[in-house]
C-alpha atoms as a PDB file:
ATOM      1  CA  UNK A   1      13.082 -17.082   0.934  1.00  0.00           C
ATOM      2  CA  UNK A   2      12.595 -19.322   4.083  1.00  0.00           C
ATOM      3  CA  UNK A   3       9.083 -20.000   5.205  1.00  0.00           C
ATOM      4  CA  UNK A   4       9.434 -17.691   8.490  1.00  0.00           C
ATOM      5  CA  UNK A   5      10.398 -14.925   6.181  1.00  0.00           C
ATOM      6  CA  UNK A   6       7.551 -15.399   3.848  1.00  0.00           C
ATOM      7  CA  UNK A   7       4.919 -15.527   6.970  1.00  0.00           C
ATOM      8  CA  UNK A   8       6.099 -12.480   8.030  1.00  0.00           C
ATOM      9  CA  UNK A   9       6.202 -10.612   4.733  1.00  0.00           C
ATOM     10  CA  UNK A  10       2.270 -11.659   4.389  1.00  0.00           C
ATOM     11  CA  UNK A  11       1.715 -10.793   7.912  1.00  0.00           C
ATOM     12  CA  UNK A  12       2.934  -7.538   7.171  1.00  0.00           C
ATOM     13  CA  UNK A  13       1.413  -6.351   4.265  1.00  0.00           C
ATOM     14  CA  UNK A  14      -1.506  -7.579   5.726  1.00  0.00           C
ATOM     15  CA  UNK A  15      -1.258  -5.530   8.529  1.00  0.00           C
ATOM     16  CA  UNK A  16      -1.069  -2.229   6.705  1.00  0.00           C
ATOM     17  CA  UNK A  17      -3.671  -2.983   4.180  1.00  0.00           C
ATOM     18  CA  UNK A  18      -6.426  -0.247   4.224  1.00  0.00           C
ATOM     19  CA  UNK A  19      -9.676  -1.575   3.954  1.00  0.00           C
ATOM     20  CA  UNK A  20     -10.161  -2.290   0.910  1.00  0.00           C
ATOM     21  CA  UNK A  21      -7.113  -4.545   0.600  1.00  0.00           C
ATOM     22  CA  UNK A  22      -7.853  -6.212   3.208  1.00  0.00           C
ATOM     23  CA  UNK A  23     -11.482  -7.272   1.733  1.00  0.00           C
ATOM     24  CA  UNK A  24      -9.743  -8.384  -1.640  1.00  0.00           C
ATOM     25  CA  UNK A  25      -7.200 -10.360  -0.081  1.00  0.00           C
ATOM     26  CA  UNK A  26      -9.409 -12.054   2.357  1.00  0.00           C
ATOM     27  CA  UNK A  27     -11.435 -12.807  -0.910  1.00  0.00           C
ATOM     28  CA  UNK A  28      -8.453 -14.711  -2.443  1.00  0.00           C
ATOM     29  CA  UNK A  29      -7.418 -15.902   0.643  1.00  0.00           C
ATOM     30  CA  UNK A  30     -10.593 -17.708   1.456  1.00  0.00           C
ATOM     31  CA  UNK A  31     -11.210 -18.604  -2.255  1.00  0.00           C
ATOM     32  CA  UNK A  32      -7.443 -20.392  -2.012  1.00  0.00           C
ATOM     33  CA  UNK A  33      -8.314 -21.869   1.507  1.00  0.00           C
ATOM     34  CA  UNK A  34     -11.832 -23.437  -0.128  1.00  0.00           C
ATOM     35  CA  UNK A  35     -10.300 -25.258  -2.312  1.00  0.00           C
ATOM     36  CA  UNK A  36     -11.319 -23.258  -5.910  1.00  0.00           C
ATOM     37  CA  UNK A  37      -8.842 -24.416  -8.322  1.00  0.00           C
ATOM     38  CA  UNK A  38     -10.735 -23.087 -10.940  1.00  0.00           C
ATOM     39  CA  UNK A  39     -12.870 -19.627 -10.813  1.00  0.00           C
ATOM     40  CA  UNK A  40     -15.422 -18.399 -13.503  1.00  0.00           C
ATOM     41  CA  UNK A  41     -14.487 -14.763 -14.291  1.00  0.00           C
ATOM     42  CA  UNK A  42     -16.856 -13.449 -11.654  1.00  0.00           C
ATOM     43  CA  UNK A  43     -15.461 -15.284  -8.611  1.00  0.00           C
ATOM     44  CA  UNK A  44     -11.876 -14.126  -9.048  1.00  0.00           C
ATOM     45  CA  UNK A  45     -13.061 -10.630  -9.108  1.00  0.00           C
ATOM     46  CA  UNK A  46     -12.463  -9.443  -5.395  1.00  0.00           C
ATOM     47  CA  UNK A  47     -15.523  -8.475  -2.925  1.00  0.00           C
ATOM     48  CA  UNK A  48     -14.925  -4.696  -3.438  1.00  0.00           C
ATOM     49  CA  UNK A  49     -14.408  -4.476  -7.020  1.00  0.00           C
ATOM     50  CA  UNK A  50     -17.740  -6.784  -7.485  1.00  0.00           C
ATOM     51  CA  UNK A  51     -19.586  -4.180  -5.563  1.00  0.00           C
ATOM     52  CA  UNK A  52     -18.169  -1.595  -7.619  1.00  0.00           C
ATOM     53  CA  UNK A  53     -19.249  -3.222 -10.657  1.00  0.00           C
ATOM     54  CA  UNK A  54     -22.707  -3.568  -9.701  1.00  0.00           C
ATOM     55  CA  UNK A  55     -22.649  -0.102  -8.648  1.00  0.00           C
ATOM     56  CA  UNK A  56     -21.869   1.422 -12.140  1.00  0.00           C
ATOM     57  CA  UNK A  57     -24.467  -1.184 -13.121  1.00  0.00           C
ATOM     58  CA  UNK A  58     -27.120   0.534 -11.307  1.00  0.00           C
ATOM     59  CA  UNK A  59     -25.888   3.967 -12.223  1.00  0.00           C
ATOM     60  CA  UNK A  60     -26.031   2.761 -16.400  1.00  0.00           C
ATOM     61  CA  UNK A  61     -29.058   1.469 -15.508  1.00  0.00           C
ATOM     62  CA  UNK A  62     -30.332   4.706 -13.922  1.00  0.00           C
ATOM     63  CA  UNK A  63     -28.693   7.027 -17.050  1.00  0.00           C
ATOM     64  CA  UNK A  64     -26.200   8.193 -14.924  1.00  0.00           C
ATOM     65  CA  UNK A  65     -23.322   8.208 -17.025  1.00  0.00           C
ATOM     66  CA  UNK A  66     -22.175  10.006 -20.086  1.00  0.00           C
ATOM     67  CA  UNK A  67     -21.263   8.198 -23.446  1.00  0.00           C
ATOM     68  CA  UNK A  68     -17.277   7.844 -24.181  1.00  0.00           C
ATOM     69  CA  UNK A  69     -17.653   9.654 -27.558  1.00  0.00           C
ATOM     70  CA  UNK A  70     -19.195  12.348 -25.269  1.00  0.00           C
ATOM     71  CA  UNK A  71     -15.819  12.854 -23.176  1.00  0.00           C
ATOM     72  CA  UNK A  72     -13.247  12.050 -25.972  1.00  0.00           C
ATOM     73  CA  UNK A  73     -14.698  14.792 -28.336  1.00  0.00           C
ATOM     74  CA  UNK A  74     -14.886  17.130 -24.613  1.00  0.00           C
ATOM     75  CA  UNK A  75     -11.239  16.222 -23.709  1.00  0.00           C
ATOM     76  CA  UNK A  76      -9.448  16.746 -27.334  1.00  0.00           C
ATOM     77  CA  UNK A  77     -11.402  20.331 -27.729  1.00  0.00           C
ATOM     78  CA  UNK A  78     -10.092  21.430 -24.147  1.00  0.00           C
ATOM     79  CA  UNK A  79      -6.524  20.509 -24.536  1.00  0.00           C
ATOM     80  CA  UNK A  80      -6.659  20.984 -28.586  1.00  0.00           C
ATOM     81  CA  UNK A  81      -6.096  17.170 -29.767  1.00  0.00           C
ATOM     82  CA  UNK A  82      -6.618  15.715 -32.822  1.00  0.00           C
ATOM     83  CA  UNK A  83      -7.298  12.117 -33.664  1.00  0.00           C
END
């Protein structure tokens, strides 16, 4: 793929990103740009999916959530599963 073509594939799917794409990649794009070679586990998670971490954070935090066991044992009596 020539370089033209490649700028204009990026350009692109840039263009139609909704706006949460766009955050992410502008998140890797300026952690490329910056110079990061190397990222702890935290900085190469995106912008939105950081703030969607911290949300369920707060919501644990809060006791807003309902155990796994809770759900698995809900789901397999609904649709009749065993396991």
């Amino acid at each position: 793929m020539q370089e033209v073509d490649i700028k204009t594939e990026l350009y692109e799917r840039i263009y139609h990103a909704d706006g949460d794409q766009l955050k992410e990649i502008y998140g890797l794009l300026t952690n490329y740009f910056n110079g990061k070679q190397t990222l702890s586990e935290w900085d190469a998670i995106s912008p939105v999916r950081k703030e969607r971490l911290e949300q369920s954070i707060r919501q644990a935090e809060e006791g807003l959530f309902r155990p796994a066991r809770d759900i698995i044992r809900e789901t397999r009596e609904k649709y009749g599963l065993n396991g």
